[in-house]
C-alpha atoms as a PDB file:
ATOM      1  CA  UNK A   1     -11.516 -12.243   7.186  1.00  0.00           C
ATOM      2  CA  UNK A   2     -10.857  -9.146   5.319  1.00  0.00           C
ATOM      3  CA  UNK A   3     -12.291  -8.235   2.079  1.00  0.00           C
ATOM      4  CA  UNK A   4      -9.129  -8.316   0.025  1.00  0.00           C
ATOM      5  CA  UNK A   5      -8.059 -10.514  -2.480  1.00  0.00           C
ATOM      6  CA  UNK A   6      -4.496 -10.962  -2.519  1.00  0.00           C
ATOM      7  CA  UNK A   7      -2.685 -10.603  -6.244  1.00  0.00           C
ATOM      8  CA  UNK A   8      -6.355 -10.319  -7.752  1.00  0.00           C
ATOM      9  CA  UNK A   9      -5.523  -7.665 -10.815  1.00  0.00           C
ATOM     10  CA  UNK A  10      -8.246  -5.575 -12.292  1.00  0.00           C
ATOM     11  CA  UNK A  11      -7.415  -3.366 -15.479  1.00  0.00           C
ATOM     12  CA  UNK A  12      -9.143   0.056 -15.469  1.00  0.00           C
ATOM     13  CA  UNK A  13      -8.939   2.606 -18.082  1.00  0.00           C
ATOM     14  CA  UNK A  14      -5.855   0.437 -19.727  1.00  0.00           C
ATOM     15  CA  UNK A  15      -3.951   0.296 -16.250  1.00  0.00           C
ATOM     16  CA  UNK A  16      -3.650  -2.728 -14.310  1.00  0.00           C
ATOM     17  CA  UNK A  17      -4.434  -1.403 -10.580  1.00  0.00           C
ATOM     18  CA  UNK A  18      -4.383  -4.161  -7.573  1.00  0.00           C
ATOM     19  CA  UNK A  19      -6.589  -4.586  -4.875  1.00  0.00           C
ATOM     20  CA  UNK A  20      -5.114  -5.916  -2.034  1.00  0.00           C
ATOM     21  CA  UNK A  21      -1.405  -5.505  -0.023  1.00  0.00           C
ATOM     22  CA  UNK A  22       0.441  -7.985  -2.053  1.00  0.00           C
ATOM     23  CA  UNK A  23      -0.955  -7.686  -5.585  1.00  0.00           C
ATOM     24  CA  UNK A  24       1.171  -4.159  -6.137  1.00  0.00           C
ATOM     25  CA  UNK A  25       4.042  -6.665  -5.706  1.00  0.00           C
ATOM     26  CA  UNK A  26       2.766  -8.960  -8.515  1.00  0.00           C
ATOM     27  CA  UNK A  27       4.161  -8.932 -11.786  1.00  0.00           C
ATOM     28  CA  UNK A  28       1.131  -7.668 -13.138  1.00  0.00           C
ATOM     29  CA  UNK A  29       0.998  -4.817 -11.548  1.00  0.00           C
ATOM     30  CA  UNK A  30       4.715  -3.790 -11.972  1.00  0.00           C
ATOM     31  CA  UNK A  31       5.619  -1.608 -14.796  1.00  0.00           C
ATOM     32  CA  UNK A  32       7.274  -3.591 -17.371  1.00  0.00           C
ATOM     33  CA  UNK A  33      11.179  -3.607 -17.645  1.00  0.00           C
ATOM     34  CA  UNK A  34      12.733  -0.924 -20.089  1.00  0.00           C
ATOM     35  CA  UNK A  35      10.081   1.785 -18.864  1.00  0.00           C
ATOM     36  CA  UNK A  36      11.013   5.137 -17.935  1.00  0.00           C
ATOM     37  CA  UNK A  37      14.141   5.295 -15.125  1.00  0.00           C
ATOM     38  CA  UNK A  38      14.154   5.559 -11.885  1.00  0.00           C
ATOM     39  CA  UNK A  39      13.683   9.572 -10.652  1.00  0.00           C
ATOM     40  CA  UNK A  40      16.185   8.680  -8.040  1.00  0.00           C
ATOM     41  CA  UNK A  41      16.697  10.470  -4.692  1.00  0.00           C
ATOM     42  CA  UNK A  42      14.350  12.692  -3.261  1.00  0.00           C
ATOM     43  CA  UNK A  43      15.143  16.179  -1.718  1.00  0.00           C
ATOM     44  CA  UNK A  44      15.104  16.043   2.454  1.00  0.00           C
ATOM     45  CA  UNK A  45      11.602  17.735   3.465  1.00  0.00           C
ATOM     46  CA  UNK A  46       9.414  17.034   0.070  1.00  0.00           C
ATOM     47  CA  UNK A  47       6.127  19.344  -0.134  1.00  0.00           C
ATOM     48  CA  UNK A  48       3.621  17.047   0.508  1.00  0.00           C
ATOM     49  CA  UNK A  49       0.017  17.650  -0.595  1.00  0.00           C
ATOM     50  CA  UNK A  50      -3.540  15.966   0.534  1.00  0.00           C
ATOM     51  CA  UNK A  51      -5.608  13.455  -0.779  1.00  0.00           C
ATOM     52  CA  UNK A  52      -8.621  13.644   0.965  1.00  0.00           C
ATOM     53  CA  UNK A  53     -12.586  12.743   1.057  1.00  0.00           C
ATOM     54  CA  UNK A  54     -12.379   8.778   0.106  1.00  0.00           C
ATOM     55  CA  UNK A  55     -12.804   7.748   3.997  1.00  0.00           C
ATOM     56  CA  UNK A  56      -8.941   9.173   4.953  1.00  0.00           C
ATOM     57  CA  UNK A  57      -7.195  12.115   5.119  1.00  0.00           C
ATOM     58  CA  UNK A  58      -3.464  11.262   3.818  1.00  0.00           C
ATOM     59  CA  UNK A  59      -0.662  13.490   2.614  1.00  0.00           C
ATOM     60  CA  UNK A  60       1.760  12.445  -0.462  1.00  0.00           C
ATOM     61  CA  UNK A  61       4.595  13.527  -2.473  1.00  0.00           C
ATOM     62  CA  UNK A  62       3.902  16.648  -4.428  1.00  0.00           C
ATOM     63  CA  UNK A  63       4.012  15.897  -8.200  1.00  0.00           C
ATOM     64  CA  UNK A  64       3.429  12.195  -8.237  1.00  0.00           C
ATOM     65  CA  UNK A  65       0.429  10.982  -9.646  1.00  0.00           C
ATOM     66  CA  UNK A  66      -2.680   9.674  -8.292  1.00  0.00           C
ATOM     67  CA  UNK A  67      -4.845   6.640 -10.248  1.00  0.00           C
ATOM     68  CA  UNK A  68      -7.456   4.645  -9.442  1.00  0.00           C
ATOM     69  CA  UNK A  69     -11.024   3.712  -9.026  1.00  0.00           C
ATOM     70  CA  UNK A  70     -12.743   4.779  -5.736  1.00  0.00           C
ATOM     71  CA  UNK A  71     -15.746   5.795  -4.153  1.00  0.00           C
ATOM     72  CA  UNK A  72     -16.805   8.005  -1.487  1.00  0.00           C
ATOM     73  CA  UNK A  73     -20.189   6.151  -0.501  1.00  0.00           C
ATOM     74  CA  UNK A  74     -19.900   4.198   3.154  1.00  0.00           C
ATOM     75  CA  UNK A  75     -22.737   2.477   1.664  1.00  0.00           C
ATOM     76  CA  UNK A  76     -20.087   0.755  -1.085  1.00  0.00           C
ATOM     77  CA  UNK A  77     -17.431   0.101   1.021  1.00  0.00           C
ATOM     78  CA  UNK A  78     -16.820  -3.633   0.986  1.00  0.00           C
ATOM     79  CA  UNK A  79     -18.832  -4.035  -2.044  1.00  0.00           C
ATOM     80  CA  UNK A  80     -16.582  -1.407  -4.412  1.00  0.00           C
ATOM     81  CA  UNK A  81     -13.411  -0.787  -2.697  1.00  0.00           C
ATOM     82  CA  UNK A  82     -11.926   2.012  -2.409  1.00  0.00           C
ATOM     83  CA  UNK A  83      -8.345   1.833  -4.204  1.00  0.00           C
ATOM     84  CA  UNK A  84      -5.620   4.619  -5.414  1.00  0.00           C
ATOM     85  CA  UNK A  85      -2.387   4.288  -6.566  1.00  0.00           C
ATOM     86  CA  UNK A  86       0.085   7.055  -6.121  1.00  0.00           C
ATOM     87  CA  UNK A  87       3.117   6.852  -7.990  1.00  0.00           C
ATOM     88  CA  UNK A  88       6.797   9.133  -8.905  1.00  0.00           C
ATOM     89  CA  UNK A  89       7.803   9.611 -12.503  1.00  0.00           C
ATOM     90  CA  UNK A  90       9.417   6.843 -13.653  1.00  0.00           C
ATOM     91  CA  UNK A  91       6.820   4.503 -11.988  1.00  0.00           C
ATOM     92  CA  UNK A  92       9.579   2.384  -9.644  1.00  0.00           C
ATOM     93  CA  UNK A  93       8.357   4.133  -6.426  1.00  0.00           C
ATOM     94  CA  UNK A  94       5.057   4.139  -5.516  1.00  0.00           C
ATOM     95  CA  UNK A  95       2.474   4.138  -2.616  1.00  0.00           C
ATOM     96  CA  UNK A  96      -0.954   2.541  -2.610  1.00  0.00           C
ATOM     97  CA  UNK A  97      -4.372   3.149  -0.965  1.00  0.00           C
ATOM     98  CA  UNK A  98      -7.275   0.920  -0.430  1.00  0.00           C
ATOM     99  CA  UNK A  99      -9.830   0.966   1.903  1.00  0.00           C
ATOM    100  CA  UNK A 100     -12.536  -2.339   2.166  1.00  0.00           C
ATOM    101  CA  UNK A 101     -14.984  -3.901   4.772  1.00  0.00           C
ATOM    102  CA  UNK A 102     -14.206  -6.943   7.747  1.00  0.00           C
ATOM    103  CA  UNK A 103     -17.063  -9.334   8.063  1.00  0.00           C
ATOM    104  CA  UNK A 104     -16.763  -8.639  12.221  1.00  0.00           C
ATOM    105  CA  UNK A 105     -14.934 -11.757  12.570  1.00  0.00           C
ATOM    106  CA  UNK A 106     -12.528  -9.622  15.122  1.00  0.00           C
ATOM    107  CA  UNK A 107      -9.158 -10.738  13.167  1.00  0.00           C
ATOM    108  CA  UNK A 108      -6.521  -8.033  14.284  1.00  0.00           C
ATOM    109  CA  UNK A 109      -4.616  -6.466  11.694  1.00  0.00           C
ATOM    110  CA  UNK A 110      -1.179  -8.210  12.762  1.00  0.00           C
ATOM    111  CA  UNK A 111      -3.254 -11.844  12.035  1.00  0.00           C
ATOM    112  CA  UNK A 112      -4.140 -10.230   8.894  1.00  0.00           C
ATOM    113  CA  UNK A 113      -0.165  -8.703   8.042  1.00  0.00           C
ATOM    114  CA  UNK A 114       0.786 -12.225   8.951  1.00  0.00           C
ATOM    115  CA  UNK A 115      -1.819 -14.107   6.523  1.00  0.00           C
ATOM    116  CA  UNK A 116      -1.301 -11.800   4.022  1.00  0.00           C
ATOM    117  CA  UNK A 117       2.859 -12.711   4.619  1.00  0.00           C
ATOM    118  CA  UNK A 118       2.393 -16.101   4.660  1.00  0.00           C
ATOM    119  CA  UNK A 119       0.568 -15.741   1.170  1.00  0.00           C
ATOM    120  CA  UNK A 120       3.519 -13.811  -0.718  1.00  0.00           C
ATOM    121  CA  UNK A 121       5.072 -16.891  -1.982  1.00  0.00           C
ATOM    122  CA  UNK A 122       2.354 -17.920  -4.197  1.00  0.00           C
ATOM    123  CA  UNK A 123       2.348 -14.475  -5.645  1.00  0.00           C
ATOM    124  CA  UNK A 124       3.575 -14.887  -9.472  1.00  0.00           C
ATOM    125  CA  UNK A 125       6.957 -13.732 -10.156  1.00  0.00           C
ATOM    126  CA  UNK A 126       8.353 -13.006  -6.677  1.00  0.00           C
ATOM    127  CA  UNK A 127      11.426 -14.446  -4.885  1.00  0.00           C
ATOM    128  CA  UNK A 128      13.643 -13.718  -1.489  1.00  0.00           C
ATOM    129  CA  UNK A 129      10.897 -12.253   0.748  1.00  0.00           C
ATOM    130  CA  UNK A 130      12.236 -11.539   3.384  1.00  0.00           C
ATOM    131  CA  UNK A 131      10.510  -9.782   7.097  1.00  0.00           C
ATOM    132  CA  UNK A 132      12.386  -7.347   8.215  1.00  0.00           C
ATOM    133  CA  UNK A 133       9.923  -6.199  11.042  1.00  0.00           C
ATOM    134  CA  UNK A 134       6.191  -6.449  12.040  1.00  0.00           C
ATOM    135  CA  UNK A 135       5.612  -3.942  14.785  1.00  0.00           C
ATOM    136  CA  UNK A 136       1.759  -3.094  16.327  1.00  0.00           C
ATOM    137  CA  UNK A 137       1.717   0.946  16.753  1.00  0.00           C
ATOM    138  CA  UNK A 138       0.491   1.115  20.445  1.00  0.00           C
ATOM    139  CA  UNK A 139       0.568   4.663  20.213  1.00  0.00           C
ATOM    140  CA  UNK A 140      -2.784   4.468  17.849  1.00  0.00           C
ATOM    141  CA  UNK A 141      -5.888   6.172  19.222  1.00  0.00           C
ATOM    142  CA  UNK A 142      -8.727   4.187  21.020  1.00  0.00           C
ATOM    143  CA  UNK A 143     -10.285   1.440  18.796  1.00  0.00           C
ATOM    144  CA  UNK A 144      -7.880   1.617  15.934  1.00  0.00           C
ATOM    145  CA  UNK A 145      -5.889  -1.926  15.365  1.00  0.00           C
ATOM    146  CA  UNK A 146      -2.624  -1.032  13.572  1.00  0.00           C
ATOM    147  CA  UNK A 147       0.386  -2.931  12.300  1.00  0.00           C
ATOM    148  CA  UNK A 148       3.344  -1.799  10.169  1.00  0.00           C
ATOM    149  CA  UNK A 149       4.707  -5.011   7.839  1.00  0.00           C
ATOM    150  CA  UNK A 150       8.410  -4.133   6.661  1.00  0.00           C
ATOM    151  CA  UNK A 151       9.550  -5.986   4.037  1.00  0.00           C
ATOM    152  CA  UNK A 152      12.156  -7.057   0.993  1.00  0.00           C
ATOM    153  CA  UNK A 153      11.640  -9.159  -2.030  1.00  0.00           C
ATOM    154  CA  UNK A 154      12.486  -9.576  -5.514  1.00  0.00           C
ATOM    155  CA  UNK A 155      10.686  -9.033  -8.746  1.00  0.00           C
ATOM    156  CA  UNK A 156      12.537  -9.131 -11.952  1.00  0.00           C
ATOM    157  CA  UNK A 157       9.265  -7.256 -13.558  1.00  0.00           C
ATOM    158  CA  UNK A 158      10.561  -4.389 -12.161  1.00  0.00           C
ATOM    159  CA  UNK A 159      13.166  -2.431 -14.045  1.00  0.00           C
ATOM    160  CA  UNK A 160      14.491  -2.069 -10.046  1.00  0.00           C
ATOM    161  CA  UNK A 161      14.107  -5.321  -9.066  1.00  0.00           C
ATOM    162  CA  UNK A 162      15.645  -5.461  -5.518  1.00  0.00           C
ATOM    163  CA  UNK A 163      12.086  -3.728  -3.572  1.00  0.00           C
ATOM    164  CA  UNK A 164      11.497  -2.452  -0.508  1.00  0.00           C
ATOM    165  CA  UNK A 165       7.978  -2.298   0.953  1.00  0.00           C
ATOM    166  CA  UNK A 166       5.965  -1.035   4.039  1.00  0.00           C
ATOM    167  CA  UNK A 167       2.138  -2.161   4.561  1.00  0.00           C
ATOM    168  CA  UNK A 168       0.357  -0.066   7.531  1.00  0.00           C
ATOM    169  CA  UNK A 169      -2.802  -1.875   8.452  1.00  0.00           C
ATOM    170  CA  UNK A 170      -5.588  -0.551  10.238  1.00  0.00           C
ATOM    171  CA  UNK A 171      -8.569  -2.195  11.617  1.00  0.00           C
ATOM    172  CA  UNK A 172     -11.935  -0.179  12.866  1.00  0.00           C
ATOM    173  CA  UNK A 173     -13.498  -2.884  13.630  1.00  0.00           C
ATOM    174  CA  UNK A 174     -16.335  -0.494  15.063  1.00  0.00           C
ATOM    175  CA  UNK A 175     -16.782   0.676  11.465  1.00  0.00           C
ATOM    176  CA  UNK A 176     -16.723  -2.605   9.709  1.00  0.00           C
ATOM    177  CA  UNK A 177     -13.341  -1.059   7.440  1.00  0.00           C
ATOM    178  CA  UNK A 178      -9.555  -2.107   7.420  1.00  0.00           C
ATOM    179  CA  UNK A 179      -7.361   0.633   5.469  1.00  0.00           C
ATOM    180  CA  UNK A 180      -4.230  -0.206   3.881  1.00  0.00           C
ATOM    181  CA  UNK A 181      -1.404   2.373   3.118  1.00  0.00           C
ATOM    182  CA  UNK A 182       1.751   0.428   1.346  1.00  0.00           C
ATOM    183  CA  UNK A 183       4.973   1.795   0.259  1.00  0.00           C
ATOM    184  CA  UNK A 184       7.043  -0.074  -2.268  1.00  0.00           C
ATOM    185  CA  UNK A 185      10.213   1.206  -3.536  1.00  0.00           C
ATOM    186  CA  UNK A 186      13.558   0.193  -4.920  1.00  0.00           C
ATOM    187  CA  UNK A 187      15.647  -1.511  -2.192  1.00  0.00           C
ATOM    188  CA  UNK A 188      18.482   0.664  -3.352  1.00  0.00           C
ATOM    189  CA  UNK A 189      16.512   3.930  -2.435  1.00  0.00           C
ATOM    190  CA  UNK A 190      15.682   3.128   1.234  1.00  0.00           C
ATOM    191  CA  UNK A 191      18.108   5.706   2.678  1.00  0.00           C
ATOM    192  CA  UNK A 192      16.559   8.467   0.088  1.00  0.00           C
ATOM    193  CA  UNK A 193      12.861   7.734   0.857  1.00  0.00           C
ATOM    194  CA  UNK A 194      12.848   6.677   4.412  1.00  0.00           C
ATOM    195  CA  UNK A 195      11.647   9.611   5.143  1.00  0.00           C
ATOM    196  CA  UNK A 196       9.142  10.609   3.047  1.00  0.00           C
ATOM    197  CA  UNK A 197       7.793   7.090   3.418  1.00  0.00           C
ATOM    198  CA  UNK A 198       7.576   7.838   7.195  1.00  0.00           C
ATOM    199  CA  UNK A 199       5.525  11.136   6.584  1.00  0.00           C
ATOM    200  CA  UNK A 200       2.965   9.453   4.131  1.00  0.00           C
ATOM    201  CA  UNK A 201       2.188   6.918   6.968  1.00  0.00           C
ATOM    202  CA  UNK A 202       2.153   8.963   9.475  1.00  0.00           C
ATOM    203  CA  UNK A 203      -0.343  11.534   7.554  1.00  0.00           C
ATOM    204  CA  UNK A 204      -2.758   8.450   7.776  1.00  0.00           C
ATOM    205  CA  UNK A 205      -5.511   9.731   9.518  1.00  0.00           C
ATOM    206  CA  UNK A 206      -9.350   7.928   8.761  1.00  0.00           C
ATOM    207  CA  UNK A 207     -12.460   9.926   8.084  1.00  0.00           C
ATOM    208  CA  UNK A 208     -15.144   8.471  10.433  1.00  0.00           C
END
């Protein structure tokens, strides 16, 4: 089993921050309707810059901001996850970070997409999940278990409530760590953010 609670909130520094894939799609953890709008589309090719030295080497949308707690210690993985947020102005698009330790029980990281799935409806606050793909990337290097999760749901705590979301899941099960990269956006904004979404999980590279 994987170290990673789902929906357990923790507020840091006066912002509630999630650990674990479907806690950013809690109502906790969604900013609170009547906050600021919506920066809408993004331009085709957005500058992306690098967020490096927490165990991964991953590339994100220039200007958005990066939160969280997080530590750079192998020693503390599984004990102190690491976690960022990274999120547009206006706070409806955003794409989270964590990294955690696996207790070597060999659970793939589509068994762990799908327990984490089958979880979502006890998750406070959401409605009309819905799966719109679960695909294992078989081009992934030598020892790397990954899974991309692709789905829709509902959360009125949004001031976008119609969301779209991506998890990417990646077991090392050689170095005791699963890594989670999420996207979750408005529903409405797919077409506009497909493709930076794309580039931010495809940056994913981990730092062994």
């Amino acid at each position: 089993m994987i170290g990673i609670a789902l929906a357990a909130v923790t507020a840091v520094a006066a912002s509630l921050l999630a650990f674990g894939p479907g806690a950013p799609l809690a109502q906790e953890s969604a900013p609170p309707v009547g906050g600021s709008p919506s920066p809408g589309p993004v331009a085709e090719g957005p500058a992306l810059v690098d967020l490096d030295g927490e165990h991964v080497s991953l590339r994100y949308p220039e200007g958005w901001t990066v939160a969280g707690p997080g530590t750079d210690s192998s020693a503390e993985v599984g004990e102190a996850p690491v976690f960022r947020t990274i999120t547009a102005p206006g706070g409806e698009h955003r794409f989270c970070f964590s990294v955690d330790g696996t207790d070597g029980g060999g659970v793939t990281s589509r068994e762990q997409q799908e327990e984490w799935e089958a979880g979502l409806p006890d998750v406070s606050g959401l409605s009309d999940v819905r799966r719109i793909a679960l695909e294992e990337d078989g081009a992934a290097p030598p020892g790397q278990d990954t899974t991309r999760l692709e789905l829709t749901y509902t959360n009125t705590r949004w001031d976008e409530p119609e969301r779209w979301v991506v998890w990417q899941y990646t077991v090392i099960e050689e170095e005791g760590r699963g890594y989670l990269v999420q996207a979750d956006i408005p529903a409405a904004d797919l077409d506009a953010y497909e493709e930076v979404v794309n580039a931010v999980l495809d940056s994913f590279e981990p730092v062994l």
